[in-house]
Protein backbone atom coordinates (compact mmCIF):
# COMPACT_ATOMS: atom_id res chain seq x y z
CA UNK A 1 119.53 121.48 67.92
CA UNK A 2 121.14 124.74 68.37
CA UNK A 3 122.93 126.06 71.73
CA UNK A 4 120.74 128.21 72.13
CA UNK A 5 117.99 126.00 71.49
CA UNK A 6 118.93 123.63 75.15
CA UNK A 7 119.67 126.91 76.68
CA UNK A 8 116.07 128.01 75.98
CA UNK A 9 114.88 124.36 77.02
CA UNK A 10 116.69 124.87 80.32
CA UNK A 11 115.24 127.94 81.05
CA UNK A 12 111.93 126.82 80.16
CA UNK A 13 112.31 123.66 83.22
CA UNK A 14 113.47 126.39 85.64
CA UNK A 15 110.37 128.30 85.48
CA UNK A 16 108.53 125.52 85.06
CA UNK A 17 109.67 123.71 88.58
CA UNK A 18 109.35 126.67 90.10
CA UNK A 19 106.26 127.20 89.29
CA UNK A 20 105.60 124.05 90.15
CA UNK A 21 107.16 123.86 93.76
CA UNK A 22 105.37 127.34 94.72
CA UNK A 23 101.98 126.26 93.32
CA UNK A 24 102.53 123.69 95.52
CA UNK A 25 103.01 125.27 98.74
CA UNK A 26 100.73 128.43 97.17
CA UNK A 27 97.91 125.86 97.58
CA UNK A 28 99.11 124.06 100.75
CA UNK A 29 98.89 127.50 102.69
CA UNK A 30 96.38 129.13 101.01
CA UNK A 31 94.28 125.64 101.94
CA UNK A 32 95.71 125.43 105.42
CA UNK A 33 94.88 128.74 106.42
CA UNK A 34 91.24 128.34 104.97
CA UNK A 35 90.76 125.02 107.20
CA UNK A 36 90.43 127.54 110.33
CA UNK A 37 87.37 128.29 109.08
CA UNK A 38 83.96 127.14 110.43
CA UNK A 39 82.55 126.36 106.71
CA UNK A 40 86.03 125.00 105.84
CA UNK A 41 85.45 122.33 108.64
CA UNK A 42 82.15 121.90 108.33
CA UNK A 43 83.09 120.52 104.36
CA UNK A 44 85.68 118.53 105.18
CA UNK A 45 84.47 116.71 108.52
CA UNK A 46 82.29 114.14 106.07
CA UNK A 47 85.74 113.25 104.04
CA UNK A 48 87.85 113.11 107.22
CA UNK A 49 85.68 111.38 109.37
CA UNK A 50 85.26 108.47 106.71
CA UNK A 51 88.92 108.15 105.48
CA UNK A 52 90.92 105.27 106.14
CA UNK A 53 93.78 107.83 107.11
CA UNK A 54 92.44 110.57 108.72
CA UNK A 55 89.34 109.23 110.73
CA UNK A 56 91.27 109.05 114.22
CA UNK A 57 91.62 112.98 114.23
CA UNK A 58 87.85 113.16 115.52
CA UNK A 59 88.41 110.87 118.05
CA UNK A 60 90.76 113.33 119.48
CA UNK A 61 89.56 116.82 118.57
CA UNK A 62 86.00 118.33 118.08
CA UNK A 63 85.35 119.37 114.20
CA UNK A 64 87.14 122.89 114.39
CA UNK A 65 89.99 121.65 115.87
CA UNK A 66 90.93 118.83 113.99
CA UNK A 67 90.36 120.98 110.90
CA UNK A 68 92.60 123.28 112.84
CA UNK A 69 95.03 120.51 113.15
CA UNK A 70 94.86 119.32 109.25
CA UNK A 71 95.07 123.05 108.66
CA UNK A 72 98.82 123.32 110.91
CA UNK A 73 100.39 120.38 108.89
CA UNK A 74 99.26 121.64 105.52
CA UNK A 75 100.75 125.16 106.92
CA UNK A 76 104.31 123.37 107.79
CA UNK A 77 104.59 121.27 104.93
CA UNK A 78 103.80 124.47 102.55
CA UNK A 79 106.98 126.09 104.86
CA UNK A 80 108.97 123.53 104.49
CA UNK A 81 108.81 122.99 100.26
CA UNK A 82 109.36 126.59 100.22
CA UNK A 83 112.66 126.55 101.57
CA UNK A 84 113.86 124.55 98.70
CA UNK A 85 116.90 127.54 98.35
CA UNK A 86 117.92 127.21 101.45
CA UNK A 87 117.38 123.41 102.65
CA UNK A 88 116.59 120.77 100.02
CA UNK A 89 116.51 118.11 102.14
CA UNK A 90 114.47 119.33 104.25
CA UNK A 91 112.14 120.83 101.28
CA UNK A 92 112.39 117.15 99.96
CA UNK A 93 110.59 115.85 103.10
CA UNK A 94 108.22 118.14 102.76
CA UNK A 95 107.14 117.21 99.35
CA UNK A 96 107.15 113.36 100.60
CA UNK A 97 104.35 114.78 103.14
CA UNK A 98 102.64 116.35 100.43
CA UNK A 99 102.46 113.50 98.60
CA UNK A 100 101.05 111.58 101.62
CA UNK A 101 98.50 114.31 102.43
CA UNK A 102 97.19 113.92 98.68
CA UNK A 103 97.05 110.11 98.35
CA UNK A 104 94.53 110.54 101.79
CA UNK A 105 92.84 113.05 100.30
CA UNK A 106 92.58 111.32 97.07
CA UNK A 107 90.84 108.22 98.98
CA UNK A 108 88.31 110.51 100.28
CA UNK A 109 86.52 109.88 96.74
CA UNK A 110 86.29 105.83 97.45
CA UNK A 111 85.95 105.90 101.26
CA UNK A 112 83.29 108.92 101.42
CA UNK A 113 79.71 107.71 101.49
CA UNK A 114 77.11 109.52 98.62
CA UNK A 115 79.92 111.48 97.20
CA UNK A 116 79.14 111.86 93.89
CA UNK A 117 81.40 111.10 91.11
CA UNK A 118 79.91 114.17 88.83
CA UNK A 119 79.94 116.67 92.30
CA UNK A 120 82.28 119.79 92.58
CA UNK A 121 83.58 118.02 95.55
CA UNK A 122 84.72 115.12 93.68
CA UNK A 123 85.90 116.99 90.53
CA UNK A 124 87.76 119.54 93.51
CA UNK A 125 89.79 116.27 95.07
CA UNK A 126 90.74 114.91 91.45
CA UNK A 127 92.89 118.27 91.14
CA UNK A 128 95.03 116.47 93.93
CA UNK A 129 96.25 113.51 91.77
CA UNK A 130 97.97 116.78 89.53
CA UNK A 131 99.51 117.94 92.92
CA UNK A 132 100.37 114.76 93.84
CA UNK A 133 102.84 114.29 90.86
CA UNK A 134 104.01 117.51 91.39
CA UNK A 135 105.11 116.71 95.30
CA UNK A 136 106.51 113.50 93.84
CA UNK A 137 108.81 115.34 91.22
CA UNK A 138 109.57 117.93 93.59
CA UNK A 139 110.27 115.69 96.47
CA UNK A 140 112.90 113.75 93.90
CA UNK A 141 114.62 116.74 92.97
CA UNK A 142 114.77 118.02 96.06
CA UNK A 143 116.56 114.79 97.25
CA UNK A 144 118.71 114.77 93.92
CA UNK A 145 119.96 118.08 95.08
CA UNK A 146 120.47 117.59 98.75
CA UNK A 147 122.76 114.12 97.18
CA UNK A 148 125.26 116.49 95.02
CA UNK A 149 125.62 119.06 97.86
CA UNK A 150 126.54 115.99 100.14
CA UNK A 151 128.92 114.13 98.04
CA UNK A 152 131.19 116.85 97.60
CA UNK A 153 131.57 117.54 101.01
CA UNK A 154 132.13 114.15 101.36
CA UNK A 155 134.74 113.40 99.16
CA UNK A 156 136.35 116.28 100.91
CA UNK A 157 136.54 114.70 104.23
């Protein structure tokens, strides 16, 4: 292999985690935003109010607000991955509550009742197990990052 041959290879896995990280947060806002819709609730309230993670949030709010509420965090954690330049731990945290949002959203296709396997709904949520390996990989990089700007700083002191 050539110099310029890993050069090209590195370049290639900079654009593609980039790509990665801001589809991420691309779809956590994009998403968040839409949950203060009416219809946007209304689809979701089924899921939500049958998952083993999420079914407390109608307990406390009515249906618009606790898609409201789902539609803050997925707002936040979309803020916080982006930030990746500027805070990678933080942006690593982020991703970690990414990945959490997507494993409960991922149950909603064993814990919601008549949800068809063959449904656009279903085939919608499998898109999440995709996203949630990218939150993992970007929540690990993120981390790895945050590690070498610490250790030299602390081998300073």
């Amino acid at each position: 292999m050539t110099l310029g041959s890993v050069e090209q290879a590195r370049r290639l896995q900079k654009a593609g985690a980039f790509v990665l990280r801001y589809s991420l947060v691309f779809f956590f806002v994009v998403f968040g935003f839409y949950k203060f819709t009416p219809q946007e609730a209304a689809g979701i309230e089924p899921m939500m109010a049958h998952s083993i993670g999420l079914f407390w949030v109608y307990h406390i709010f009515d249906r618009q607000m606790g898609s409201d509420f789902i539609g803050v965090i997925e707002i936040a954690l979309g803020v916080l991955v982006a930030i990746r330049p500027l805070n990678a731990f933080l942006s690593a945290l982020g991703s970690l509550g990414m990945a959490f949002a997507l494993a409960n959203t991922l149950s909603f296709l064993f814990t919601t009742p008549g949800l068809d396997a063959q449904s656009s709904d279903a085939g919608f949520l499998l898109k999440d197990l995709t996203l949630l390996g990218a939150a993992l990989w970007t929540a690990g990089e993120a981390f790895m990052a945050a590690s070498e700007k610490r250790a030299p700083a602390m081998a300073a002191a």
